[in-house]
C-alpha atoms as a PDB file:
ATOM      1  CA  UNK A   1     119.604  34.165 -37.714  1.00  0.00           C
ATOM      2  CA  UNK A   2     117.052  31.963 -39.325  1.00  0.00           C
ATOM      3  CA  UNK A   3     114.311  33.238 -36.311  1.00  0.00           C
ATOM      4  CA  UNK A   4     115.096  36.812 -37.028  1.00  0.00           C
ATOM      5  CA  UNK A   5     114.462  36.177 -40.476  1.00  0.00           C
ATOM      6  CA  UNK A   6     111.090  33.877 -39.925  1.00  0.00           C
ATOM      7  CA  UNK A   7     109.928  36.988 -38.231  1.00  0.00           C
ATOM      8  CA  UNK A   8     110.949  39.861 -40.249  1.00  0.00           C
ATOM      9  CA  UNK A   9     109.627  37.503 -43.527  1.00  0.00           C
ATOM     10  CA  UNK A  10     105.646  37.150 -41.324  1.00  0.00           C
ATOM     11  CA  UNK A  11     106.288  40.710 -40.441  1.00  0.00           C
ATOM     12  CA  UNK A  12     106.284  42.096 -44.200  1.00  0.00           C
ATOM     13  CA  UNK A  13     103.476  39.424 -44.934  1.00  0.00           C
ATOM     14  CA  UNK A  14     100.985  40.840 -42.395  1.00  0.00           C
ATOM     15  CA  UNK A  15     101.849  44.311 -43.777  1.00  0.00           C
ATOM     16  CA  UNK A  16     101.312  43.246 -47.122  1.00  0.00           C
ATOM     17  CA  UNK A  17      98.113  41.434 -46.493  1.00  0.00           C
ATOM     18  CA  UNK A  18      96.530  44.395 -44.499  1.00  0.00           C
ATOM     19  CA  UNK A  19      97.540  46.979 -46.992  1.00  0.00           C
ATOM     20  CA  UNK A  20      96.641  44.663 -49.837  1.00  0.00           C
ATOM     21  CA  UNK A  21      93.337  44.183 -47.930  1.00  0.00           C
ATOM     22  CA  UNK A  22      92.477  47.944 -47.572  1.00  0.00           C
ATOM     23  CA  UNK A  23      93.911  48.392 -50.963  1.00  0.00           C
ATOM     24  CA  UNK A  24      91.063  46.289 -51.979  1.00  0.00           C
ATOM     25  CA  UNK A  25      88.007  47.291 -50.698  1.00  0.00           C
ATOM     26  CA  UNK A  26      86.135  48.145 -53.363  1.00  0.00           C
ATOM     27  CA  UNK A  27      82.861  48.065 -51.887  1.00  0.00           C
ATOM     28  CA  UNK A  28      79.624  50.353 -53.185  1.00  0.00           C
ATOM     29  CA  UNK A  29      80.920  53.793 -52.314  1.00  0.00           C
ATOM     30  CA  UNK A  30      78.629  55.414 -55.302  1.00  0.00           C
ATOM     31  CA  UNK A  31      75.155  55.211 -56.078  1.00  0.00           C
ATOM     32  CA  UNK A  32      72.182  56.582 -57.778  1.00  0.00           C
ATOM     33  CA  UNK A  33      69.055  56.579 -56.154  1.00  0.00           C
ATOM     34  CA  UNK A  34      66.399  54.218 -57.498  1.00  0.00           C
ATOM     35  CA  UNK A  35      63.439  56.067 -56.509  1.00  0.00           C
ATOM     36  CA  UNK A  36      63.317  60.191 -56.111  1.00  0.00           C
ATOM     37  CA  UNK A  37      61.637  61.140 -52.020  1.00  0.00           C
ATOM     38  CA  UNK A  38      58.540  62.406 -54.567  1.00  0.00           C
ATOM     39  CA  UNK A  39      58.333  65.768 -53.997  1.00  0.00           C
ATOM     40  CA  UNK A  40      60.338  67.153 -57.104  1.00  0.00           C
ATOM     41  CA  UNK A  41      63.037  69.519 -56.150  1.00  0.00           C
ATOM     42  CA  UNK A  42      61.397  70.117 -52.257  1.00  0.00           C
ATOM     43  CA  UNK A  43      63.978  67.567 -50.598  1.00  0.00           C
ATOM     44  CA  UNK A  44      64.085  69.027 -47.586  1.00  0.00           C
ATOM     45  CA  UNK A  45      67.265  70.788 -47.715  1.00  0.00           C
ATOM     46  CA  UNK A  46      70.442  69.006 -47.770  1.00  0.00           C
ATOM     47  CA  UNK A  47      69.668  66.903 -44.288  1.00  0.00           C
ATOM     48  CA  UNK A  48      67.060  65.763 -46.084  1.00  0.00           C
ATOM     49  CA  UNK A  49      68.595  64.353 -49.549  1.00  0.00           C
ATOM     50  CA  UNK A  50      71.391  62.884 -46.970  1.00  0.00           C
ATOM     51  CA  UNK A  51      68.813  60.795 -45.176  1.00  0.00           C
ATOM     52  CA  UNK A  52      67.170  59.522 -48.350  1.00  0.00           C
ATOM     53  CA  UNK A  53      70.785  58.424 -48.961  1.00  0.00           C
ATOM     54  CA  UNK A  54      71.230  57.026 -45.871  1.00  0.00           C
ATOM     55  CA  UNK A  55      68.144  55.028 -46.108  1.00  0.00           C
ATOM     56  CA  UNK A  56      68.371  53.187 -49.262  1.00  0.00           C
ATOM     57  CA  UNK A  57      72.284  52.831 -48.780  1.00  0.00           C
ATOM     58  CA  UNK A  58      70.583  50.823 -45.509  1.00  0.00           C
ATOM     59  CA  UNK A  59      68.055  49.085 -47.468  1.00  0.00           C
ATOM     60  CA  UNK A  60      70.649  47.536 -49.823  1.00  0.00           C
ATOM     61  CA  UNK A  61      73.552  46.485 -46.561  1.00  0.00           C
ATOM     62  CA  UNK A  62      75.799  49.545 -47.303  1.00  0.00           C
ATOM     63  CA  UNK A  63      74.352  51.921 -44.238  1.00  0.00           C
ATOM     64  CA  UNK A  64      77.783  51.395 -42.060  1.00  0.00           C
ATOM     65  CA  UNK A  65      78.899  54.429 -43.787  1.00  0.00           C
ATOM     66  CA  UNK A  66      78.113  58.227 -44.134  1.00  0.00           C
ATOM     67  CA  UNK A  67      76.191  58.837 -47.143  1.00  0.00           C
ATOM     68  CA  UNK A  68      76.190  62.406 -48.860  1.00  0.00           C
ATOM     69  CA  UNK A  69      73.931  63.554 -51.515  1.00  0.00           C
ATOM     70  CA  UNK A  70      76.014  65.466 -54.259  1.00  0.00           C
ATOM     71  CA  UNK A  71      74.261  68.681 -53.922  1.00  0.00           C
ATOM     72  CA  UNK A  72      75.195  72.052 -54.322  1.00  0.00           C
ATOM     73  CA  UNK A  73      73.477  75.835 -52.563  1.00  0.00           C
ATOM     74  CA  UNK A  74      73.280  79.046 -53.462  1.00  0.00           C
ATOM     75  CA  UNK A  75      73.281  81.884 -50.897  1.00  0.00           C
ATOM     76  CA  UNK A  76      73.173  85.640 -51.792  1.00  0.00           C
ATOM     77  CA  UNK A  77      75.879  87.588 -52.364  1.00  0.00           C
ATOM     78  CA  UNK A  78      77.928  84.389 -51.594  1.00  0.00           C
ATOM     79  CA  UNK A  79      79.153  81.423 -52.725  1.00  0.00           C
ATOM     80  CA  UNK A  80      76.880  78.236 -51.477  1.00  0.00           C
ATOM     81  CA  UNK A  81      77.874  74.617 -50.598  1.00  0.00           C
ATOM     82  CA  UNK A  82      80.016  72.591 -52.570  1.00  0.00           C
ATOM     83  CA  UNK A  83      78.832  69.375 -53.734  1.00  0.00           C
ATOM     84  CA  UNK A  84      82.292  68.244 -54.580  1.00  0.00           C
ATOM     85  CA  UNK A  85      83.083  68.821 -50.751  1.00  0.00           C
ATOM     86  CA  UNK A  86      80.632  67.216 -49.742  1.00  0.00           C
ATOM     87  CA  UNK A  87      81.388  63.302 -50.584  1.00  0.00           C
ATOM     88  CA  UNK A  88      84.889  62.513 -49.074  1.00  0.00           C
ATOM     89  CA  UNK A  89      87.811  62.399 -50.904  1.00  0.00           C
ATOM     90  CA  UNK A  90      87.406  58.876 -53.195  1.00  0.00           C
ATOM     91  CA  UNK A  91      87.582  56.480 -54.335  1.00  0.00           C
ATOM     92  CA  UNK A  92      84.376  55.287 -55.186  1.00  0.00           C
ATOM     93  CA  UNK A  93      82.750  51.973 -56.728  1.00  0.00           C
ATOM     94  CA  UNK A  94      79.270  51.199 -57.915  1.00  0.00           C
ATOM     95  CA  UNK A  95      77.384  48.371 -56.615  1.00  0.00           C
ATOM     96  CA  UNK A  96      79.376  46.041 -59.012  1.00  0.00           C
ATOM     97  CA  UNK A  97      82.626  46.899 -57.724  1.00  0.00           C
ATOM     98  CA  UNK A  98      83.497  48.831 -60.653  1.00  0.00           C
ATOM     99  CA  UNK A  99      85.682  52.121 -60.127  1.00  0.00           C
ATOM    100  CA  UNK A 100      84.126  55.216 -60.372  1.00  0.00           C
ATOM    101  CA  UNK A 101      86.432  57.687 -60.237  1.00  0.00           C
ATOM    102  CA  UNK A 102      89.783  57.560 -57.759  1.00  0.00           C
ATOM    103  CA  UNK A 103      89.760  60.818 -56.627  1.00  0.00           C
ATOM    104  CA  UNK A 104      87.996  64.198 -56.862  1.00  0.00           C
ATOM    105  CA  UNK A 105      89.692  65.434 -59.620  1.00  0.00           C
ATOM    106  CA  UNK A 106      88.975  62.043 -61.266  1.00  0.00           C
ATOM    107  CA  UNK A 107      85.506  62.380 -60.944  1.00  0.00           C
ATOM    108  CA  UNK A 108      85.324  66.211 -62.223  1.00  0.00           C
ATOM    109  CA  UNK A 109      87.485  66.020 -65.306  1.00  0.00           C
ATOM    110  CA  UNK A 110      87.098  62.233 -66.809  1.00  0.00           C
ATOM    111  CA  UNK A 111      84.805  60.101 -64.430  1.00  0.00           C
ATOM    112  CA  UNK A 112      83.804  56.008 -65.496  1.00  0.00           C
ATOM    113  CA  UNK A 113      79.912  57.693 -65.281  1.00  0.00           C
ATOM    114  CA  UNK A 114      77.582  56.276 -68.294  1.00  0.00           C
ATOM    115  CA  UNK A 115      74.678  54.116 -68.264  1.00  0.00           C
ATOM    116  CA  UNK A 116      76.301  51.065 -67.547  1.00  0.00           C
ATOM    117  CA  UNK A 117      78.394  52.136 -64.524  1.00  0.00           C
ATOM    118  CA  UNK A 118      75.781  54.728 -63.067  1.00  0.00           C
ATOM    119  CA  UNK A 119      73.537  51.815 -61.143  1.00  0.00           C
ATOM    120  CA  UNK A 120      71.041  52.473 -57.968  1.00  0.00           C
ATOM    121  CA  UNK A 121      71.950  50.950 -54.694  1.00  0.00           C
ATOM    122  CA  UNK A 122      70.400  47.583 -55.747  1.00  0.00           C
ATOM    123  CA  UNK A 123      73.096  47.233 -58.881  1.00  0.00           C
ATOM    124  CA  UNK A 124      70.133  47.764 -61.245  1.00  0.00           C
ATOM    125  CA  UNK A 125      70.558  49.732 -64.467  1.00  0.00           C
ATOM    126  CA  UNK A 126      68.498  53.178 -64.469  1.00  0.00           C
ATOM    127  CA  UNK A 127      66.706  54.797 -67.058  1.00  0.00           C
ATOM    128  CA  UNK A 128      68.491  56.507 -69.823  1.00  0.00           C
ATOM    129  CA  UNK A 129      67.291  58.641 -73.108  1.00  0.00           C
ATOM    130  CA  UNK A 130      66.321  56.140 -74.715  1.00  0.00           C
ATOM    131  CA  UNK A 131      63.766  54.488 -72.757  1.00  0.00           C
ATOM    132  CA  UNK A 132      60.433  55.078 -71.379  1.00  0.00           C
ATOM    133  CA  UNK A 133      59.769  57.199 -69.069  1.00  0.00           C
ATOM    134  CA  UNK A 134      63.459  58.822 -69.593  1.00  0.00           C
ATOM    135  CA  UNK A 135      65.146  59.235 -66.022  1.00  0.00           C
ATOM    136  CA  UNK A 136      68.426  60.484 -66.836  1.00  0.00           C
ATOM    137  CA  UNK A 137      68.114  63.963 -65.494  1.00  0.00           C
ATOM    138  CA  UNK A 138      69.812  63.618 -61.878  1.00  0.00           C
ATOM    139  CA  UNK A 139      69.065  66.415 -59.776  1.00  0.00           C
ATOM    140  CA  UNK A 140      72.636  68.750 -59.253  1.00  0.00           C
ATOM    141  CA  UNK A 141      72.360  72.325 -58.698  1.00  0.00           C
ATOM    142  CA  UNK A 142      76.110  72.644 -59.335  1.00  0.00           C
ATOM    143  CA  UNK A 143      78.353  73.345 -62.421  1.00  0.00           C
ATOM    144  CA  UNK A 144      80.625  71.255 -63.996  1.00  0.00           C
ATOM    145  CA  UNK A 145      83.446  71.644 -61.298  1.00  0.00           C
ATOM    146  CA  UNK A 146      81.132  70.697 -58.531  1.00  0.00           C
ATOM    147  CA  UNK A 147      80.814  73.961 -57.434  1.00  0.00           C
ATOM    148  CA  UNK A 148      77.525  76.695 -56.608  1.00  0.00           C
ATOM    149  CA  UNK A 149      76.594  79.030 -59.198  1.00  0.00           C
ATOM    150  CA  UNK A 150      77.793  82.602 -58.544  1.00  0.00           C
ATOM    151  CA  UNK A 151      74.601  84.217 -56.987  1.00  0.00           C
ATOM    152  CA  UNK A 152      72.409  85.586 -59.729  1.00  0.00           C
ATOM    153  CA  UNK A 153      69.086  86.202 -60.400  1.00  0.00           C
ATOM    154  CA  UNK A 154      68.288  82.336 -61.717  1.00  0.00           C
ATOM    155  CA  UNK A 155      67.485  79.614 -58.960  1.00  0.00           C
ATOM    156  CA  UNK A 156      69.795  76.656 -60.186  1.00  0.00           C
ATOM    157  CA  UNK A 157      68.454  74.703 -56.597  1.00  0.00           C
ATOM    158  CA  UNK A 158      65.013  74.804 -56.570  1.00  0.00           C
ATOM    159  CA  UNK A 159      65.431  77.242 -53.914  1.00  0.00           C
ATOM    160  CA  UNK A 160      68.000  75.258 -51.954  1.00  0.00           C
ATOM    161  CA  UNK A 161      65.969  72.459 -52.027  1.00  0.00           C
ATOM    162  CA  UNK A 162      62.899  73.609 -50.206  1.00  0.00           C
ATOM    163  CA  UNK A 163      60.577  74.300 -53.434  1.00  0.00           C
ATOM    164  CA  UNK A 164      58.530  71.888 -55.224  1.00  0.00           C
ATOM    165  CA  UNK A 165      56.638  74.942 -57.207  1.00  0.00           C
ATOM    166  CA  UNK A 166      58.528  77.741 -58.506  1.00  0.00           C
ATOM    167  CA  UNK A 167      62.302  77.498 -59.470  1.00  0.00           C
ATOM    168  CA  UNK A 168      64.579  75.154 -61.396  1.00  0.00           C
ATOM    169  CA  UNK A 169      67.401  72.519 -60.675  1.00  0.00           C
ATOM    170  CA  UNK A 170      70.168  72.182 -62.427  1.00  0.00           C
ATOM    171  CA  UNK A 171      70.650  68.370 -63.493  1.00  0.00           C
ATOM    172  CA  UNK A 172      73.054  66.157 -65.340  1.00  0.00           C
ATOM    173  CA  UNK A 173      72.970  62.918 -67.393  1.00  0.00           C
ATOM    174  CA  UNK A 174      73.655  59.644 -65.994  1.00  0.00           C
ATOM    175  CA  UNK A 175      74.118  58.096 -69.402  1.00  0.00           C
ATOM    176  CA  UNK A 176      76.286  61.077 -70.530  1.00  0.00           C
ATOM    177  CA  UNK A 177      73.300  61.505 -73.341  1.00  0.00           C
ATOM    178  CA  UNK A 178      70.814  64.118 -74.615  1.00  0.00           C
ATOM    179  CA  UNK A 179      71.157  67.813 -76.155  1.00  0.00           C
ATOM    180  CA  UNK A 180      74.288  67.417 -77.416  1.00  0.00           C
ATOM    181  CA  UNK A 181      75.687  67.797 -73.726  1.00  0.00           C
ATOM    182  CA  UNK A 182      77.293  65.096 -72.022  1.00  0.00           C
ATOM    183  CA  UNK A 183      78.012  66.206 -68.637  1.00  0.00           C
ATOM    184  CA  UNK A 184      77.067  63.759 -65.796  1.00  0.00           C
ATOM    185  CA  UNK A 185      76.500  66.932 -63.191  1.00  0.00           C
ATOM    186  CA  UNK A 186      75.344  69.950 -65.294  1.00  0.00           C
ATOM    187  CA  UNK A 187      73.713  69.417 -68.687  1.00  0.00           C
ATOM    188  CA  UNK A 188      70.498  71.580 -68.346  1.00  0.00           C
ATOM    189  CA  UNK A 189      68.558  73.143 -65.735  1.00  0.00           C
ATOM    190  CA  UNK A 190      64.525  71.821 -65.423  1.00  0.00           C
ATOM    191  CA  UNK A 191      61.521  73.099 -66.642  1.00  0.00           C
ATOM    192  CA  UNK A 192      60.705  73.819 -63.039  1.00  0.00           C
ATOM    193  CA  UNK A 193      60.486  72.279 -59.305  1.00  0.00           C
ATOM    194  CA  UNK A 194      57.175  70.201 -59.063  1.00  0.00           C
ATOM    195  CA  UNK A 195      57.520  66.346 -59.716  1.00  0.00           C
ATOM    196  CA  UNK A 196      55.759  66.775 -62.969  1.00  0.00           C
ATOM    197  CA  UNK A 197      58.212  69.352 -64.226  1.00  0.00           C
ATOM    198  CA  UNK A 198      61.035  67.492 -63.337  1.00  0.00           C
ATOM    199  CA  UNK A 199      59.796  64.474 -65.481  1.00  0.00           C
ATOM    200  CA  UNK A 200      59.376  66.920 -68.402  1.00  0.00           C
ATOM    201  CA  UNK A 201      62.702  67.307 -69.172  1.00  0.00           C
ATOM    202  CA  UNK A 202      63.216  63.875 -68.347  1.00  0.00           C
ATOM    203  CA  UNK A 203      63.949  63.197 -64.894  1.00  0.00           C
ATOM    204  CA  UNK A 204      62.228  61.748 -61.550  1.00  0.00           C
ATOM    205  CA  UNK A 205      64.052  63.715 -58.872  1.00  0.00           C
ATOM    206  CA  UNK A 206      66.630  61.301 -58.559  1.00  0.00           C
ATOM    207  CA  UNK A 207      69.752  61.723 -56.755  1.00  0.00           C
ATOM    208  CA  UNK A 208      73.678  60.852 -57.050  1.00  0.00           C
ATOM    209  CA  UNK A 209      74.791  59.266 -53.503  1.00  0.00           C
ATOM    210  CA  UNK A 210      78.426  59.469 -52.298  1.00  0.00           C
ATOM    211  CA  UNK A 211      79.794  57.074 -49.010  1.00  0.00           C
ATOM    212  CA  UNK A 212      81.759  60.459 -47.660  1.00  0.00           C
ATOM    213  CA  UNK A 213      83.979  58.436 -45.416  1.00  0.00           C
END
């Protein structure tokens, strides 16, 4: 009697400890980019945020996962890609282990996205309103749901991501600041594509980065 219960005691134990374990793993699942791939809104499509991702993700010892650029398309007469399907399901944590947001919905409706908590892949702070240059404009495309624009006759993607000339991007703010809009994903949409356009309205073609899996 006493074995059976030594073993059914370890039993719940090693249960408890592995879900407690995975329970835990708050590891950085969310990221902004530190540096934009310097092209303004030409990032060579979506493979081509998801690399830049991938890369830095690497650089900083987090590039055992897949890393998605939230990004959204447009495509005529039709609805384009999703950011919000893009990036797994949650949760997510910055680079200080902080929660993000738990789950999609989470992240759409009341997200922990400001200044503080919105950190590049090294943990480091990035630029907000109200300092120079201002970086807070993070390149989108999407609305506030996470989803494409309907198509219409405005380019909200810098023509998918292919254009560094003509076009716009829609953008949000990292530190939920600026215009009276506070939206992390879709406060404005840029003066235009090029790198220099971009930094007009107060951005550097950087990028939100979500571990998808």
């Amino acid at each position: 009697m006493k074995s059976t219960c030594v073993i059914v005691t370890v039993s719940l134990l090693l249960l408890f400890g592995v879900t407690t374990a995975f329970a835990q793993d708050h590891s950085m699942s969310f990221f902004i980019t530190s540096v934009g791939m310097g092209k303004g809104g030409d990032l060579g499509g979506l493979e081509g945020a998801d690399a830049h991702c991938q890369k830095l993700a690497e650089s900083a010892g987090a590039g055992d996962r897949t890393w998605r650029a939230y990004l959204s398309t447009e495509e005529k007469d039709k609805r384009g890609v999703f950011a919000r399907q893009r990036i797994g399901i949650g949760p997510w944590y910055n680079a200080r282990n902080e929660l993000i947001a738990s789950d999609l919905d989470d992240l759409h409706i009341s997200p922990n996205i400001f200044k503080r908590t919105a950190l590049d892949e090294k943990g480091r702070p990035v630029k907000g309103r109200y300092d120079k240059p201002n970086e807070h404009d993070i390149l989108t495309g999407t609305q506030v749901d996470g989803t494409p624009y309907w198509p219409d006759d405005k380019d909200h993607t810098c023509n998918n991501w292919t254009s560094s000339g003509e076009g716009s991007a829609q953008v949000g703010h990292h530190d939920r600041h600026g215009g009276g809009n506070t939206s992390w994903n879709s406060a404005h949409p840029s003066r235009g594509c090029s790198q220099e356009a971009l930094g007009l309205t107060g951005g550097a073609g950087l990028l939100y980065c979500f571990a998808a899996d």
